[in-house]
PDB file of N, CA and C in Angstrom:
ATOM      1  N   UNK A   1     115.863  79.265   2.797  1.00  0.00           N
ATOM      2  CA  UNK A   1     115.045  78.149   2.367  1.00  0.00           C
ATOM      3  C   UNK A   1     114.236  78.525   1.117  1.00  0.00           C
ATOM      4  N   UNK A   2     113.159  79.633   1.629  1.00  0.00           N
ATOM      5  CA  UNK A   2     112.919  80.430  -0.101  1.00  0.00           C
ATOM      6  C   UNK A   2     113.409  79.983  -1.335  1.00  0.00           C
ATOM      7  N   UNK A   3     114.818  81.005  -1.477  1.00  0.00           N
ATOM      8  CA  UNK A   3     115.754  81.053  -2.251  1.00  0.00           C
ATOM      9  C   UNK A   3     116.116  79.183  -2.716  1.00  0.00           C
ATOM     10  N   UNK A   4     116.517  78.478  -2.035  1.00  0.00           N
ATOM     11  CA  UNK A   4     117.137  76.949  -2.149  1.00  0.00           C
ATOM     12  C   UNK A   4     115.441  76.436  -3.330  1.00  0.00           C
ATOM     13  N   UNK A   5     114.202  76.526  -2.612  1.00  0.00           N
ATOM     14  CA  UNK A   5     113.247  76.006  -3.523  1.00  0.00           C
ATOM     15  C   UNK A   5     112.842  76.648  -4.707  1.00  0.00           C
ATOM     16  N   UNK A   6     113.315  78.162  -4.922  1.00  0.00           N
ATOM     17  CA  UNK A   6     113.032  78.772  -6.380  1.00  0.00           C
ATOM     18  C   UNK A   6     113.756  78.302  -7.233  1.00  0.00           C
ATOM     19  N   UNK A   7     115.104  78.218  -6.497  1.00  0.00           N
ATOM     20  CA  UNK A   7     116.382  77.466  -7.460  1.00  0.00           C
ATOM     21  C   UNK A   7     115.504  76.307  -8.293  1.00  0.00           C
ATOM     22  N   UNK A   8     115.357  75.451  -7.168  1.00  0.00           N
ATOM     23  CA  UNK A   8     115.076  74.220  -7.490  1.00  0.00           C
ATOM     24  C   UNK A   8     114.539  74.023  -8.395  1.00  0.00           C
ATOM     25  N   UNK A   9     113.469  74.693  -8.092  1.00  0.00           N
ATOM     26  CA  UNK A   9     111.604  74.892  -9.112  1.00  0.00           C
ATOM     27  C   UNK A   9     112.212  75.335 -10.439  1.00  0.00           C
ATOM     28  N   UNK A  10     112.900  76.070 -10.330  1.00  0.00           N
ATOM     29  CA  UNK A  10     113.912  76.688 -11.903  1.00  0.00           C
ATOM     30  C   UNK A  10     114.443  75.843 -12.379  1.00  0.00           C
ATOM     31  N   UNK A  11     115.075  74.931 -11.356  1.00  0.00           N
ATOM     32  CA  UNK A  11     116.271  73.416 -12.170  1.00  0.00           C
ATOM     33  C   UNK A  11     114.953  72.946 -13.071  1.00  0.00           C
ATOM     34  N   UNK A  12     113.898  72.132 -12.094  1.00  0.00           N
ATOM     35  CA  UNK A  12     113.190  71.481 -12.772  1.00  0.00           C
ATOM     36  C   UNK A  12     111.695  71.578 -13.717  1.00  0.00           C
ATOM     37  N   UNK A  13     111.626  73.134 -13.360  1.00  0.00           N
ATOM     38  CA  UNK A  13     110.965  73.671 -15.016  1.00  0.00           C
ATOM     39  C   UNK A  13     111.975  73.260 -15.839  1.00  0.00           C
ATOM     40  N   UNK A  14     112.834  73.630 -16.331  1.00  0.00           N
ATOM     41  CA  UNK A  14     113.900  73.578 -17.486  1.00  0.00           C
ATOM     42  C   UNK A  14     113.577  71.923 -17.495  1.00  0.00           C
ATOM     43  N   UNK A  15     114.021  70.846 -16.728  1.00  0.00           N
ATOM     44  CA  UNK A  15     113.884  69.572 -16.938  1.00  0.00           C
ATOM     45  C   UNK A  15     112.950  69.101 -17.739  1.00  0.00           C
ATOM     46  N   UNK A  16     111.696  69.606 -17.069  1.00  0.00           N
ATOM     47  CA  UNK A  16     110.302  68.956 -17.452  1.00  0.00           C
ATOM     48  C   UNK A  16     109.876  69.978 -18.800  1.00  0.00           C
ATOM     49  N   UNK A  17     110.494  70.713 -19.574  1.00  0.00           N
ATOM     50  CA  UNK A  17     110.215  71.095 -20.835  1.00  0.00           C
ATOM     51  C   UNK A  17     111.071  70.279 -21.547  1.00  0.00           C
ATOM     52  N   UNK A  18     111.960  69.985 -20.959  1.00  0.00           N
ATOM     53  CA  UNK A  18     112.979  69.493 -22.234  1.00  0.00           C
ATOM     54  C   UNK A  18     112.611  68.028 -22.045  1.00  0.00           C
ATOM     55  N   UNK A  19     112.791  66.869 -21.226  1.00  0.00           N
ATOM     56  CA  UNK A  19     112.917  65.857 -20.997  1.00  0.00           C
ATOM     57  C   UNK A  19     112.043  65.168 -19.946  1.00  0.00           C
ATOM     58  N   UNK A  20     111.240  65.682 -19.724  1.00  0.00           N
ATOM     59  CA  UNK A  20     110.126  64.610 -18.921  1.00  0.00           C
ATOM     60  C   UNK A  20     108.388  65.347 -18.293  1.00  0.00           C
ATOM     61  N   UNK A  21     108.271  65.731 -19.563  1.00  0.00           N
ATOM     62  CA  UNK A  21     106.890  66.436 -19.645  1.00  0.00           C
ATOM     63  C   UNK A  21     106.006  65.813 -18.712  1.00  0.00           C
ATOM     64  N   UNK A  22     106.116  64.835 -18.024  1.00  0.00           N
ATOM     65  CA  UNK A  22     105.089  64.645 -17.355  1.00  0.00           C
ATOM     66  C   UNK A  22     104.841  64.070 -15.706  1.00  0.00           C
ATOM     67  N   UNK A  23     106.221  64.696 -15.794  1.00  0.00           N
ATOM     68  CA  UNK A  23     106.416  64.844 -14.342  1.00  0.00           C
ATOM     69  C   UNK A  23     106.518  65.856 -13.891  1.00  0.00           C
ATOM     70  N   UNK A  24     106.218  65.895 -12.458  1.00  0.00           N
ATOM     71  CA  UNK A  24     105.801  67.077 -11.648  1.00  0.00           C
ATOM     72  C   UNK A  24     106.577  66.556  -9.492  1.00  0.00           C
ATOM     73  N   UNK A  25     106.998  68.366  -9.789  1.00  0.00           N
ATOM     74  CA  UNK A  25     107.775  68.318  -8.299  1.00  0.00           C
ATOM     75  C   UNK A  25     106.992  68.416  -7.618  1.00  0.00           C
ATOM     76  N   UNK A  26     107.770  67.606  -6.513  1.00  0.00           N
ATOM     77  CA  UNK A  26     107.380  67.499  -5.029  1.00  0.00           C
ATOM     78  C   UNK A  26     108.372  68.443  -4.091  1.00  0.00           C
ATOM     79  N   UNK A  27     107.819  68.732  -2.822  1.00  0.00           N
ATOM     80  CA  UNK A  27     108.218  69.158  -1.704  1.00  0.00           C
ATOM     81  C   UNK A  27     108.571  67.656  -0.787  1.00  0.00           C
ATOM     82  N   UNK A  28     109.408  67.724  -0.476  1.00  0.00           N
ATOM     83  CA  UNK A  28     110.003  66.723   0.604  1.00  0.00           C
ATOM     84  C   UNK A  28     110.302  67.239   2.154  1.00  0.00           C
ATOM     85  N   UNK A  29     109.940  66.404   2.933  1.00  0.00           N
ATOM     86  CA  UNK A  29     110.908  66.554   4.324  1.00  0.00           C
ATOM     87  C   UNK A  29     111.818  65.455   4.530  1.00  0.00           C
ATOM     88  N   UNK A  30     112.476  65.735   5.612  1.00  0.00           N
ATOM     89  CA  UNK A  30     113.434  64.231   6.225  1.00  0.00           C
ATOM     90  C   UNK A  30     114.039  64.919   7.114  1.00  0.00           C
ATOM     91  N   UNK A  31     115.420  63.965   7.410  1.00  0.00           N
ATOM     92  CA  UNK A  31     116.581  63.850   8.160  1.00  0.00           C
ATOM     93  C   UNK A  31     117.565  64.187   6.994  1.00  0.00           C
ATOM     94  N   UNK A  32     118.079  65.245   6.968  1.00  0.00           N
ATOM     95  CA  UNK A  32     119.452  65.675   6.017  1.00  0.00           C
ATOM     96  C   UNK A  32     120.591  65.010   6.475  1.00  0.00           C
ATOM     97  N   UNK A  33     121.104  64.061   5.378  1.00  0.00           N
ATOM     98  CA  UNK A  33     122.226  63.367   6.249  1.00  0.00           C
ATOM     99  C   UNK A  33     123.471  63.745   5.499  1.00  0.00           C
ATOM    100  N   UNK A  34     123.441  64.723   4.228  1.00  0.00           N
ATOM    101  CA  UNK A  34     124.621  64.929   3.550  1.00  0.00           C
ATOM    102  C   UNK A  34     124.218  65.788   2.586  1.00  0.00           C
ATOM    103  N   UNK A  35     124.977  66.134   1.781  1.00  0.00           N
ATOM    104  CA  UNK A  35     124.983  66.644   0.674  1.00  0.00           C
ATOM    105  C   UNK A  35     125.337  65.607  -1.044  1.00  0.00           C
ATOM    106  N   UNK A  36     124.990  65.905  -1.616  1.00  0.00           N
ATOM    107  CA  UNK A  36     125.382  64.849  -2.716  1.00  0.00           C
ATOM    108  C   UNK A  36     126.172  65.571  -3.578  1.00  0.00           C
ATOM    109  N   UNK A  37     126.505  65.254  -5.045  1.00  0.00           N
ATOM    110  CA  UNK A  37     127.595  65.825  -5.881  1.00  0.00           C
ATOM    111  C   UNK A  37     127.132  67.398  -6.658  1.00  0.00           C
ATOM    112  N   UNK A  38     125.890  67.338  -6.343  1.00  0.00           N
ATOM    113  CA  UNK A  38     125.112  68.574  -6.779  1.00  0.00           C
ATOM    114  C   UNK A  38     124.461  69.359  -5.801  1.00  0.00           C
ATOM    115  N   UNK A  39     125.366  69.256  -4.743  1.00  0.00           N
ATOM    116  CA  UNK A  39     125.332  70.252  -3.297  1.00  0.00           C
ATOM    117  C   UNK A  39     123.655  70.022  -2.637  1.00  0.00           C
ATOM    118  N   UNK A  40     122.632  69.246  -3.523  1.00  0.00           N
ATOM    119  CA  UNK A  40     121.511  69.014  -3.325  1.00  0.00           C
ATOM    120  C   UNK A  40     121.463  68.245  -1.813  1.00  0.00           C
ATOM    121  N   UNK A  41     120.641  67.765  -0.707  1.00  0.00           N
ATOM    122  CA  UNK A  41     120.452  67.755   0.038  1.00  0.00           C
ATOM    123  C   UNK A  41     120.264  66.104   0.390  1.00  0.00           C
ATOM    124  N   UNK A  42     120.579  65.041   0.936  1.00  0.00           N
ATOM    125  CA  UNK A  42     120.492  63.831   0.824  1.00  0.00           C
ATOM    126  C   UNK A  42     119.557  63.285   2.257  1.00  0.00           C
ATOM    127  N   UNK A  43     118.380  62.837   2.021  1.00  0.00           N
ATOM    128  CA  UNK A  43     117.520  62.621   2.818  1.00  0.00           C
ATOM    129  C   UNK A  43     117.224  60.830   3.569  1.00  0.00           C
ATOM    130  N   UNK A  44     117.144  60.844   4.840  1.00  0.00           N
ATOM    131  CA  UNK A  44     116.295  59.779   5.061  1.00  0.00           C
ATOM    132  C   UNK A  44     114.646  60.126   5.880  1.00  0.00           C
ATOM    133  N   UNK A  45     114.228  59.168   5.857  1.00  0.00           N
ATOM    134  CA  UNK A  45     113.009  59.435   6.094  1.00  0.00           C
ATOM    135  C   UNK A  45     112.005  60.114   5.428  1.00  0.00           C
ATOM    136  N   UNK A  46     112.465  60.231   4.471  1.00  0.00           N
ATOM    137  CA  UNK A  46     111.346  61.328   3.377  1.00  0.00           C
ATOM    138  C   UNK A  46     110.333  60.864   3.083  1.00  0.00           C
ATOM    139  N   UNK A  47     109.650  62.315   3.079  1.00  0.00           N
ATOM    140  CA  UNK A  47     108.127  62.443   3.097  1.00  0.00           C
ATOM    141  C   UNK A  47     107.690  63.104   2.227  1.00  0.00           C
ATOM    142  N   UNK A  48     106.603  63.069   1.416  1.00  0.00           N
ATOM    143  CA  UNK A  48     106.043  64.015   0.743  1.00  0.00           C
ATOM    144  C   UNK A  48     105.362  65.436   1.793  1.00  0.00           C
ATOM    145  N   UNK A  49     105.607  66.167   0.959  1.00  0.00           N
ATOM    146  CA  UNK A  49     104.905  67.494   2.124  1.00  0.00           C
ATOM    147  C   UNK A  49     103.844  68.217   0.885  1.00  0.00           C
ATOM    148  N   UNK A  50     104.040  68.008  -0.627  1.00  0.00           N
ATOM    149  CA  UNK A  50     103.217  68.620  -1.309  1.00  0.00           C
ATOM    150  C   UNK A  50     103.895  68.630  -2.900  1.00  0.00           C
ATOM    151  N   UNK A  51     102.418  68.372  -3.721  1.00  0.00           N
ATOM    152  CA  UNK A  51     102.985  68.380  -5.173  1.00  0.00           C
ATOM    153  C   UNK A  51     102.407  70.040  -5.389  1.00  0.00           C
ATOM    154  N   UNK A  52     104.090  70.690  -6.322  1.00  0.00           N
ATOM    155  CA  UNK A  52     103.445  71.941  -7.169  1.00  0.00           C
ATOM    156  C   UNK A  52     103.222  71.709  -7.983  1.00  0.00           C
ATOM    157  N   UNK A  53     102.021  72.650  -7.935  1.00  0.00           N
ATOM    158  CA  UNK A  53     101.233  73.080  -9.447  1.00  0.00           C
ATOM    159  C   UNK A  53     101.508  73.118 -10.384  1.00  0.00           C
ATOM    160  N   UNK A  54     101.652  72.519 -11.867  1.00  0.00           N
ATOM    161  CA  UNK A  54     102.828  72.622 -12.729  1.00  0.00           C
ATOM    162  C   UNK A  54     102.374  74.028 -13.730  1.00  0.00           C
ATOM    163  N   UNK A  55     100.941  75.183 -13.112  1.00  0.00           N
ATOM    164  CA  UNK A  55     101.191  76.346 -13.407  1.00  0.00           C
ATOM    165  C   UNK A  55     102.382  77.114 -12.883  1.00  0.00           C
ATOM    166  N   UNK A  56     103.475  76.504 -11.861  1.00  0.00           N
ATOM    167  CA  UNK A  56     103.876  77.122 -11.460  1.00  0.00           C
ATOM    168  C   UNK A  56     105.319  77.430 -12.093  1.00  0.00           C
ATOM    169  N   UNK A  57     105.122  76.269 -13.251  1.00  0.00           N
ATOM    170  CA  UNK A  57     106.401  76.433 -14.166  1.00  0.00           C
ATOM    171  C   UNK A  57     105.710  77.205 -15.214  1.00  0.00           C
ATOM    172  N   UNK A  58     104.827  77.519 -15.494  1.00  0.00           N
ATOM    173  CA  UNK A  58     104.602  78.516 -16.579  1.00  0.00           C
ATOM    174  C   UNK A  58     105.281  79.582 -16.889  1.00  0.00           C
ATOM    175  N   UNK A  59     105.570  80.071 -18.027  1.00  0.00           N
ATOM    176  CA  UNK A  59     105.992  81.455 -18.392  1.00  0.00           C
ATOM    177  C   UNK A  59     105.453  82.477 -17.353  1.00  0.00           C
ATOM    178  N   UNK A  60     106.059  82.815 -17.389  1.00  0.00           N
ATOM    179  CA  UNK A  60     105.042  84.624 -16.621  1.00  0.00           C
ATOM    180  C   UNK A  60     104.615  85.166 -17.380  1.00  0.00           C
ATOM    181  N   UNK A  61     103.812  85.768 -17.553  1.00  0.00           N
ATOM    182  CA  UNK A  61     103.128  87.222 -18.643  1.00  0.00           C
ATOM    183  C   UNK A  61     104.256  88.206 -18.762  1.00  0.00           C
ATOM    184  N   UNK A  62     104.043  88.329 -19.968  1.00  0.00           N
ATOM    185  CA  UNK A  62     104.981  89.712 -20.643  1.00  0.00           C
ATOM    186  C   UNK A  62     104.641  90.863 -21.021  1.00  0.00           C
TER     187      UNK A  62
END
């Protein structure tokens, strides 16, 4: 599970620099009822469970 949300958080840093600066991810729950064309996870019942921090797309220190 870890691993599946770093991915994620990685997809959509890259997104939100290039193409939609001003949005910010959420954590979801639900009922997984499939998979979609991007192996991503297809939900009913979804819920918010929490917005990240969008320090959390920051660079890291070098």
């Amino acid at each position: 599970m870890r691993l599946s949300i770093a991915r994620r958080l990685y997809d959509y840093c890259h997104l939100r620099r290039d193409k939609a600066p001003g949005d910010r991810p959420w954590i979801l729950t639900g009922t997984e009822t499939g998979r979609g064309p991007d192996d991503r996870p297809l939900l009913t019942d979804a819920r918010p469970l929490a917005r990240i921090d969008p320090d959390a797309c920051a660079a890291p220190p070098t």
